[in-house]
PDB file of N, CA and C in Angstrom:
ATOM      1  N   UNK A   1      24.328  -2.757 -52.320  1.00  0.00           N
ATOM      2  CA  UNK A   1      23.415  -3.088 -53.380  1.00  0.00           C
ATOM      3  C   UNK A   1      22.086  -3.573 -52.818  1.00  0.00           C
ATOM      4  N   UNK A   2      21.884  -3.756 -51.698  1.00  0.00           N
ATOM      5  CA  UNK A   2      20.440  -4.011 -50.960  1.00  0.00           C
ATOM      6  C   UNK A   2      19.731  -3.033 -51.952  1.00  0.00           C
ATOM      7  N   UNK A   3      18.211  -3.773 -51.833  1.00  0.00           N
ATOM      8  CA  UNK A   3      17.138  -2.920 -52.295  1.00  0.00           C
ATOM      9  C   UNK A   3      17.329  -2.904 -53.568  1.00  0.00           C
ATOM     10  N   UNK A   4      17.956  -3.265 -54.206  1.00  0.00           N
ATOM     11  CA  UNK A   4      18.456  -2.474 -55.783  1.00  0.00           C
ATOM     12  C   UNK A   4      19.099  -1.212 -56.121  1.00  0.00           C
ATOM     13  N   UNK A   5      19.737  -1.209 -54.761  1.00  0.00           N
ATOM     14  CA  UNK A   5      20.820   0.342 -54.682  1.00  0.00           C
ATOM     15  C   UNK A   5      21.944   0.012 -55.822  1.00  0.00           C
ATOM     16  N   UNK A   6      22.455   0.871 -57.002  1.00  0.00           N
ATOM     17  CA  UNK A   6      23.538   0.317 -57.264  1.00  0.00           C
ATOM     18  C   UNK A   6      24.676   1.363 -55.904  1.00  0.00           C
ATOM     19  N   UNK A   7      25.772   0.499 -56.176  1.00  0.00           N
ATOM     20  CA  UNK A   7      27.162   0.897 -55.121  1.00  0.00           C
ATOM     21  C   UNK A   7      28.378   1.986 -56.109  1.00  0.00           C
ATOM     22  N   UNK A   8      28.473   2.750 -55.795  1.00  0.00           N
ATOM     23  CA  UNK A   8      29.210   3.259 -56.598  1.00  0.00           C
ATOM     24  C   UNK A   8      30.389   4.253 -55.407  1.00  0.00           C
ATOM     25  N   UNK A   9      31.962   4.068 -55.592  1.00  0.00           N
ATOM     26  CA  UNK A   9      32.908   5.256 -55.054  1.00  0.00           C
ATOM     27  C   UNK A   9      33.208   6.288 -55.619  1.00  0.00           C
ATOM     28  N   UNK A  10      33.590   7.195 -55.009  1.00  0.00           N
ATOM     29  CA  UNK A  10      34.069   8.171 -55.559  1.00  0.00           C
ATOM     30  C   UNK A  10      35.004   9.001 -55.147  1.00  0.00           C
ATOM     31  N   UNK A  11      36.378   9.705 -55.667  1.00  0.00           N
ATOM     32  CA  UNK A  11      37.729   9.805 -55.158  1.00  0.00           C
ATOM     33  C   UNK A  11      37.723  11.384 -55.698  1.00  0.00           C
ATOM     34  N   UNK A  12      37.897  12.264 -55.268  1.00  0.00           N
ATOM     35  CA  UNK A  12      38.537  13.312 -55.979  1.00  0.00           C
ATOM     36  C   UNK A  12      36.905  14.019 -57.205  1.00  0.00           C
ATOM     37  N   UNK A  13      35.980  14.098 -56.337  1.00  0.00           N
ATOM     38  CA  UNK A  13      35.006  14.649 -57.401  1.00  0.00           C
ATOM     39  C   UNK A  13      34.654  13.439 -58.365  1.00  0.00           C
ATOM     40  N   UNK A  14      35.523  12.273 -58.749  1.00  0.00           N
ATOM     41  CA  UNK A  14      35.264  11.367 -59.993  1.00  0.00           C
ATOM     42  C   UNK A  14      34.609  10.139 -59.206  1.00  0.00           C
ATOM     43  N   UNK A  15      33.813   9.516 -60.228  1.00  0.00           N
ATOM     44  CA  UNK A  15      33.130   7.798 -60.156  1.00  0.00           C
ATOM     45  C   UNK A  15      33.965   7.383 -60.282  1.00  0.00           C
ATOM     46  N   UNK A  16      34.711   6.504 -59.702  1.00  0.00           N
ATOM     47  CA  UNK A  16      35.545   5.852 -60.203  1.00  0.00           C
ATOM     48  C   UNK A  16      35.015   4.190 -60.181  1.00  0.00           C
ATOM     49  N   UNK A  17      34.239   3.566 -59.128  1.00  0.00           N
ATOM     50  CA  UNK A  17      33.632   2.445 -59.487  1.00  0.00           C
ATOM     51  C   UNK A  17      32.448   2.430 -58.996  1.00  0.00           C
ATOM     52  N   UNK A  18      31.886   1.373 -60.316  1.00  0.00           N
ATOM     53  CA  UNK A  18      30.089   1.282 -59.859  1.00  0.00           C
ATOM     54  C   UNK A  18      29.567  -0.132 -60.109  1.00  0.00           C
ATOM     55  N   UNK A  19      28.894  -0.962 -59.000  1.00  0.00           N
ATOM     56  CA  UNK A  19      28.557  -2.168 -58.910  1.00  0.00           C
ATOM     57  C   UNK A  19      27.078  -1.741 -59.290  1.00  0.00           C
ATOM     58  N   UNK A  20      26.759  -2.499 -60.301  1.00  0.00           N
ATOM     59  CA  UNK A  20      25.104  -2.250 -60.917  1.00  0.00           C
ATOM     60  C   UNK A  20      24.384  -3.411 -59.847  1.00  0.00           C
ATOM     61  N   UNK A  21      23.707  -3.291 -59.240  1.00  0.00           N
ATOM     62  CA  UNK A  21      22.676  -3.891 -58.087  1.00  0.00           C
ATOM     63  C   UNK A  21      21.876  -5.286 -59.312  1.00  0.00           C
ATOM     64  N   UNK A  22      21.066  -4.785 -60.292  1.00  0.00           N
ATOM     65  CA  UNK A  22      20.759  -5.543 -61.367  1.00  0.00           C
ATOM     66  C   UNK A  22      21.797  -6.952 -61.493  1.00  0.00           C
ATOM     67  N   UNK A  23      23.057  -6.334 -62.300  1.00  0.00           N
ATOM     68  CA  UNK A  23      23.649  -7.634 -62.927  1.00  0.00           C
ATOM     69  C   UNK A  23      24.584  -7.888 -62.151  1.00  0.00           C
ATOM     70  N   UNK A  24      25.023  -7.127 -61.098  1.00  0.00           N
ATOM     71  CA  UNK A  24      26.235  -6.760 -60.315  1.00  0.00           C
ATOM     72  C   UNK A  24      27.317  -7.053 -61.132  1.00  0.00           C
ATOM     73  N   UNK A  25      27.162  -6.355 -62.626  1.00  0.00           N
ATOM     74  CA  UNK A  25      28.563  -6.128 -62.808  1.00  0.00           C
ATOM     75  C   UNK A  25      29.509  -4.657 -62.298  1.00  0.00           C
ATOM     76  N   UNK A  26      30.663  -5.084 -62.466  1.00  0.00           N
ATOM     77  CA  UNK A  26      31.508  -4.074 -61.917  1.00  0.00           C
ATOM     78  C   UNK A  26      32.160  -2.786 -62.925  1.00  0.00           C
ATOM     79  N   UNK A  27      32.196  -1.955 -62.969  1.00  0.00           N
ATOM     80  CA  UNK A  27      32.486  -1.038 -63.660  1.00  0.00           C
ATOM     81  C   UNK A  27      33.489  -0.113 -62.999  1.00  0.00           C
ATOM     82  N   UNK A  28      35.063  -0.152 -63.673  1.00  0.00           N
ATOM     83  CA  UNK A  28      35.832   0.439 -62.883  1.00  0.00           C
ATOM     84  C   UNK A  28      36.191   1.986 -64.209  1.00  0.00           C
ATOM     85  N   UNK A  29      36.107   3.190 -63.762  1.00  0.00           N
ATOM     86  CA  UNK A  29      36.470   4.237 -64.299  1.00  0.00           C
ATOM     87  C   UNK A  29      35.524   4.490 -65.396  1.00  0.00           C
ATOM     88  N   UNK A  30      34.105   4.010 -65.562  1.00  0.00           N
ATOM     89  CA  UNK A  30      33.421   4.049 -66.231  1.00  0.00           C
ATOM     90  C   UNK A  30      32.079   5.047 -66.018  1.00  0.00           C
ATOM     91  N   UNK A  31      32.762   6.427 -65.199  1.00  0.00           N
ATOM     92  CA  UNK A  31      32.250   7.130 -64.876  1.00  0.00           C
ATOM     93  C   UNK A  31      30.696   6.508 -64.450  1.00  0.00           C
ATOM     94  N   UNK A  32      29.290   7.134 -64.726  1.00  0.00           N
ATOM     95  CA  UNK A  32      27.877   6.696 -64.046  1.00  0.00           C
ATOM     96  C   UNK A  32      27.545   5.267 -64.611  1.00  0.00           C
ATOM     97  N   UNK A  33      28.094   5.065 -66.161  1.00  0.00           N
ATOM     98  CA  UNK A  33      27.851   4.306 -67.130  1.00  0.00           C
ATOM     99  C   UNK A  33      27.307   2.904 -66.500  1.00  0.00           C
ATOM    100  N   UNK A  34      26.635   2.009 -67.372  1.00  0.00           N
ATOM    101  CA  UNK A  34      26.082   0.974 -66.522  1.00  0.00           C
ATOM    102  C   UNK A  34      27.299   0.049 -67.110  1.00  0.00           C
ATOM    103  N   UNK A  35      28.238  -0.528 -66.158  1.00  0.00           N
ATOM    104  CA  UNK A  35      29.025  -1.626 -66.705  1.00  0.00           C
ATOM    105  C   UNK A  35      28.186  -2.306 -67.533  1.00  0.00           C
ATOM    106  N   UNK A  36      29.229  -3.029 -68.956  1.00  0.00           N
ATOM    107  CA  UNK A  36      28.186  -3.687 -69.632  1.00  0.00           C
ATOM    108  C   UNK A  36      28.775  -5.639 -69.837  1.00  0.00           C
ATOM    109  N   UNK A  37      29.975  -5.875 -68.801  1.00  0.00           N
ATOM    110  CA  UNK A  37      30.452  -7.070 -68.665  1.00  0.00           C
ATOM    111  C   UNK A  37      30.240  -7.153 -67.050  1.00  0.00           C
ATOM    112  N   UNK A  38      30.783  -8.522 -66.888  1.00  0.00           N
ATOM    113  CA  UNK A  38      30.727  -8.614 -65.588  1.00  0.00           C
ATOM    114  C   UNK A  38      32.178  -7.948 -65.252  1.00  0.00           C
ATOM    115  N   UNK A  39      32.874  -7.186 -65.803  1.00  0.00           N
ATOM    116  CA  UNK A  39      34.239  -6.535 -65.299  1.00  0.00           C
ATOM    117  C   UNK A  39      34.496  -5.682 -66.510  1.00  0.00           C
ATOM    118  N   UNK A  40      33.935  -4.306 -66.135  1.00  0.00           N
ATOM    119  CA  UNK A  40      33.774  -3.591 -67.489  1.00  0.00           C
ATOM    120  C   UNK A  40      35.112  -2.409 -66.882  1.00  0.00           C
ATOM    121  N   UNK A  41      36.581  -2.151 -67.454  1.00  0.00           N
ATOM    122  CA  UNK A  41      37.117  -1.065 -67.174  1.00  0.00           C
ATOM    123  C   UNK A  41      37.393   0.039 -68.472  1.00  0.00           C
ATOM    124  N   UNK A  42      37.506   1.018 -68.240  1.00  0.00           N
ATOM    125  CA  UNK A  42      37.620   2.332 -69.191  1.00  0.00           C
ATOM    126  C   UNK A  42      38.894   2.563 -68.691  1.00  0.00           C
ATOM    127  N   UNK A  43      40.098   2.627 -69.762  1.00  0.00           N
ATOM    128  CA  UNK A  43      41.494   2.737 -69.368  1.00  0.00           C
ATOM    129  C   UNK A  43      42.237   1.438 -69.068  1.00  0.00           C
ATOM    130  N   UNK A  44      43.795   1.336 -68.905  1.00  0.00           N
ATOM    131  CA  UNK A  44      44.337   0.761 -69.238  1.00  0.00           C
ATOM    132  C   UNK A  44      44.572  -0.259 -67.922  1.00  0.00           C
ATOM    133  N   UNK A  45      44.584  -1.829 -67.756  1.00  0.00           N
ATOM    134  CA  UNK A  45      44.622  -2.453 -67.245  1.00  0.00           C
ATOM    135  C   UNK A  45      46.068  -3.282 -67.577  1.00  0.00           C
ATOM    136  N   UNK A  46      46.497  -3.269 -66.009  1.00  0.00           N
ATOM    137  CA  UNK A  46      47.543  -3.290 -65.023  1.00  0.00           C
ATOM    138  C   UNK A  46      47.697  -5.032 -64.835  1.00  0.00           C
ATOM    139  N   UNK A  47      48.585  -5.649 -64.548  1.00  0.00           N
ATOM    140  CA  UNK A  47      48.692  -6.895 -64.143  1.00  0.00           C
ATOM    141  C   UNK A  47      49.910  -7.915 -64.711  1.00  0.00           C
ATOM    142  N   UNK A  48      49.954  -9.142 -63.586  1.00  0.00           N
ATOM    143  CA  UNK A  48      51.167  -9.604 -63.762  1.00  0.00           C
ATOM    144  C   UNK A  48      50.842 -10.957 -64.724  1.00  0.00           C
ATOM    145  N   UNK A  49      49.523 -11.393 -64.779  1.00  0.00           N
ATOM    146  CA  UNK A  49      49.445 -12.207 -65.788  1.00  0.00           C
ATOM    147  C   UNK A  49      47.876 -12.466 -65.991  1.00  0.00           C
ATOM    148  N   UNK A  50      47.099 -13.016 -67.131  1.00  0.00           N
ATOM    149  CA  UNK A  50      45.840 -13.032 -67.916  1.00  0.00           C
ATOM    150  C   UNK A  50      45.493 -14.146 -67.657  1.00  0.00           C
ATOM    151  N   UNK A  51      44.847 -14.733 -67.149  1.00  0.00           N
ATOM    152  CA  UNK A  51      44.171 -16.435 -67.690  1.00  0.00           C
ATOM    153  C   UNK A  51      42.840 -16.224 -68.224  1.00  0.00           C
ATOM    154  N   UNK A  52      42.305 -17.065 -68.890  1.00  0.00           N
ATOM    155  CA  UNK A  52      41.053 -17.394 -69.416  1.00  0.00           C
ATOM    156  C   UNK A  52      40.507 -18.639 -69.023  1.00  0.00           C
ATOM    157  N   UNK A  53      39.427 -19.369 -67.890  1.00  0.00           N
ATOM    158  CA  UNK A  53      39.138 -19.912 -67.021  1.00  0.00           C
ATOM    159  C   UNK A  53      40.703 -20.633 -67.044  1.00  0.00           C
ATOM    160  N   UNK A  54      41.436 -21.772 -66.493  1.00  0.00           N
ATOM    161  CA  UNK A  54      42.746 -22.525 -66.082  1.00  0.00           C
ATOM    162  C   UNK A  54      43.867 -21.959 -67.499  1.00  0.00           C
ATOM    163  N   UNK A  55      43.527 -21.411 -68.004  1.00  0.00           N
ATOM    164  CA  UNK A  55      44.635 -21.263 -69.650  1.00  0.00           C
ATOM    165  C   UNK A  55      45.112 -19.857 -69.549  1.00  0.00           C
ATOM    166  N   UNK A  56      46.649 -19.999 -69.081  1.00  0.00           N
ATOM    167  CA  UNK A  56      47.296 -18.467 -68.766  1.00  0.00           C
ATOM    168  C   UNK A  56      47.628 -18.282 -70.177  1.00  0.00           C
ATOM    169  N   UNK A  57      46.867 -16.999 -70.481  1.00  0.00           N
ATOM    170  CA  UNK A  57      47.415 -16.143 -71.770  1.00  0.00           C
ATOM    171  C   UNK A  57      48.466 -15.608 -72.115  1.00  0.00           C
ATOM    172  N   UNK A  58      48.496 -14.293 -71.206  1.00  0.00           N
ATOM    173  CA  UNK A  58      49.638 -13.630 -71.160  1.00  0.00           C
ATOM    174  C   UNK A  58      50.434 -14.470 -69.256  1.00  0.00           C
ATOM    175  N   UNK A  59      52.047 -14.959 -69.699  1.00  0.00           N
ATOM    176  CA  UNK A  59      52.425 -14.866 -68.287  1.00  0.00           C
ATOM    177  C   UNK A  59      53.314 -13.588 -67.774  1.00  0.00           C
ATOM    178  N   UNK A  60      54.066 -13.966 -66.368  1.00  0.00           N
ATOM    179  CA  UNK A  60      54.502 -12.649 -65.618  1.00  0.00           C
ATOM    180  C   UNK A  60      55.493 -12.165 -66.379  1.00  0.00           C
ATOM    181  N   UNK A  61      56.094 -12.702 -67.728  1.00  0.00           N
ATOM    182  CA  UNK A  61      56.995 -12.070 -68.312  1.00  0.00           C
ATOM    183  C   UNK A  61      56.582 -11.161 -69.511  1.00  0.00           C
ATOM    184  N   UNK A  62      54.939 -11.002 -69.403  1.00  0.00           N
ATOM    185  CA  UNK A  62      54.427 -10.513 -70.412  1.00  0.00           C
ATOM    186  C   UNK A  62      54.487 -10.828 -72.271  1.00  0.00           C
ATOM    187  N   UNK A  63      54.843 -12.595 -71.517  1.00  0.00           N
ATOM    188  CA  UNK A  63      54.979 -13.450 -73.270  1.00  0.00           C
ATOM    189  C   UNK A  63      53.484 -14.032 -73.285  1.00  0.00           C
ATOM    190  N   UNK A  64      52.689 -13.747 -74.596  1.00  0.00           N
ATOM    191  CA  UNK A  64      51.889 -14.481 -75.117  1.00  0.00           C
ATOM    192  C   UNK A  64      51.934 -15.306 -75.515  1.00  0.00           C
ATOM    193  N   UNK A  65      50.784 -16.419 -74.655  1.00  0.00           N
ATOM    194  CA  UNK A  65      50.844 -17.919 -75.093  1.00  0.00           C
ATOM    195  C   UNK A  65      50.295 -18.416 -76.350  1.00  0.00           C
ATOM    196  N   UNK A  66      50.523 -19.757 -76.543  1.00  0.00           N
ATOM    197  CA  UNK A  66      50.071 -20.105 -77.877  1.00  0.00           C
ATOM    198  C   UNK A  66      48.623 -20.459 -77.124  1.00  0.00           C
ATOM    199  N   UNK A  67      46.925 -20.108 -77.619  1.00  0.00           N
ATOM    200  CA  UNK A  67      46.075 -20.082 -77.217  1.00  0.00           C
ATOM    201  C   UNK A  67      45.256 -19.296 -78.733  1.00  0.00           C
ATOM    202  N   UNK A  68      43.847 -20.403 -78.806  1.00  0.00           N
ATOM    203  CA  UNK A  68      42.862 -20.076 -79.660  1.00  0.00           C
ATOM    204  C   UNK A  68      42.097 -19.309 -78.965  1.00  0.00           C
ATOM    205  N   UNK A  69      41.794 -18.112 -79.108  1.00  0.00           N
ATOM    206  CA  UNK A  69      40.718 -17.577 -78.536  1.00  0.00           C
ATOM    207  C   UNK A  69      38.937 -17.287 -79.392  1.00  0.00           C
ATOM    208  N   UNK A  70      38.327 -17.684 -78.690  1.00  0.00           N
ATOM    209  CA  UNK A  70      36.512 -18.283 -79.116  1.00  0.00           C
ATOM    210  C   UNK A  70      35.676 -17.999 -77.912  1.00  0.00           C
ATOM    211  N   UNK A  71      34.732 -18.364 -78.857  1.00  0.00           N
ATOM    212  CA  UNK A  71      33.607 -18.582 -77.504  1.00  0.00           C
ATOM    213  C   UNK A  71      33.072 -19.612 -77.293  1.00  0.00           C
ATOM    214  N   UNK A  72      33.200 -20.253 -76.279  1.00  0.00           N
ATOM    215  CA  UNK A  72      32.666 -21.519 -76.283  1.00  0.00           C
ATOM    216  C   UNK A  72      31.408 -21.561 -75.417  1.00  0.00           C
ATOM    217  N   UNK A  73      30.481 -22.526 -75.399  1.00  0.00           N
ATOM    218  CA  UNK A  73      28.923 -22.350 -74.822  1.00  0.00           C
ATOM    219  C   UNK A  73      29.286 -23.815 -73.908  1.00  0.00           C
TER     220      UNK A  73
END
């Protein structure tokens, strides 16, 4: 990302990830697209458990916790 390069891989002919130099967000399978979070994926995301800063959402047994979800400033 020097210079304002964005970083982007590519596997098999496809984008598969692209670090925007700008916001350096990450964009996984989001073909050229400019990620538009700081962790923007297209398709289905994989994992053994969710937190939201210290507050595990989902745990490794894939039970949802009791949790308000908001936005807080």
């Amino acid at each position: 990302m020097e210079g304002g390069i964005h970083t982007t891989l590519q596997a098999g002919g496809q984008y598969g990830l692209k670090i925007d130099a700008s916001t350096r967000n990450v964009g996984i399978g989001t073909a050229l697209a400019t990620p538009t979070d700081k962790l923007h994926v297209t398709g289905t995301i994989r994992g053994d458990s969710y937190k939201i800063g210290t507050t595990t959402v989902i745990d490794a047994s894939r039970v949802v916790q009791n949790v308000t979800l908001g936005h807080s400033n």
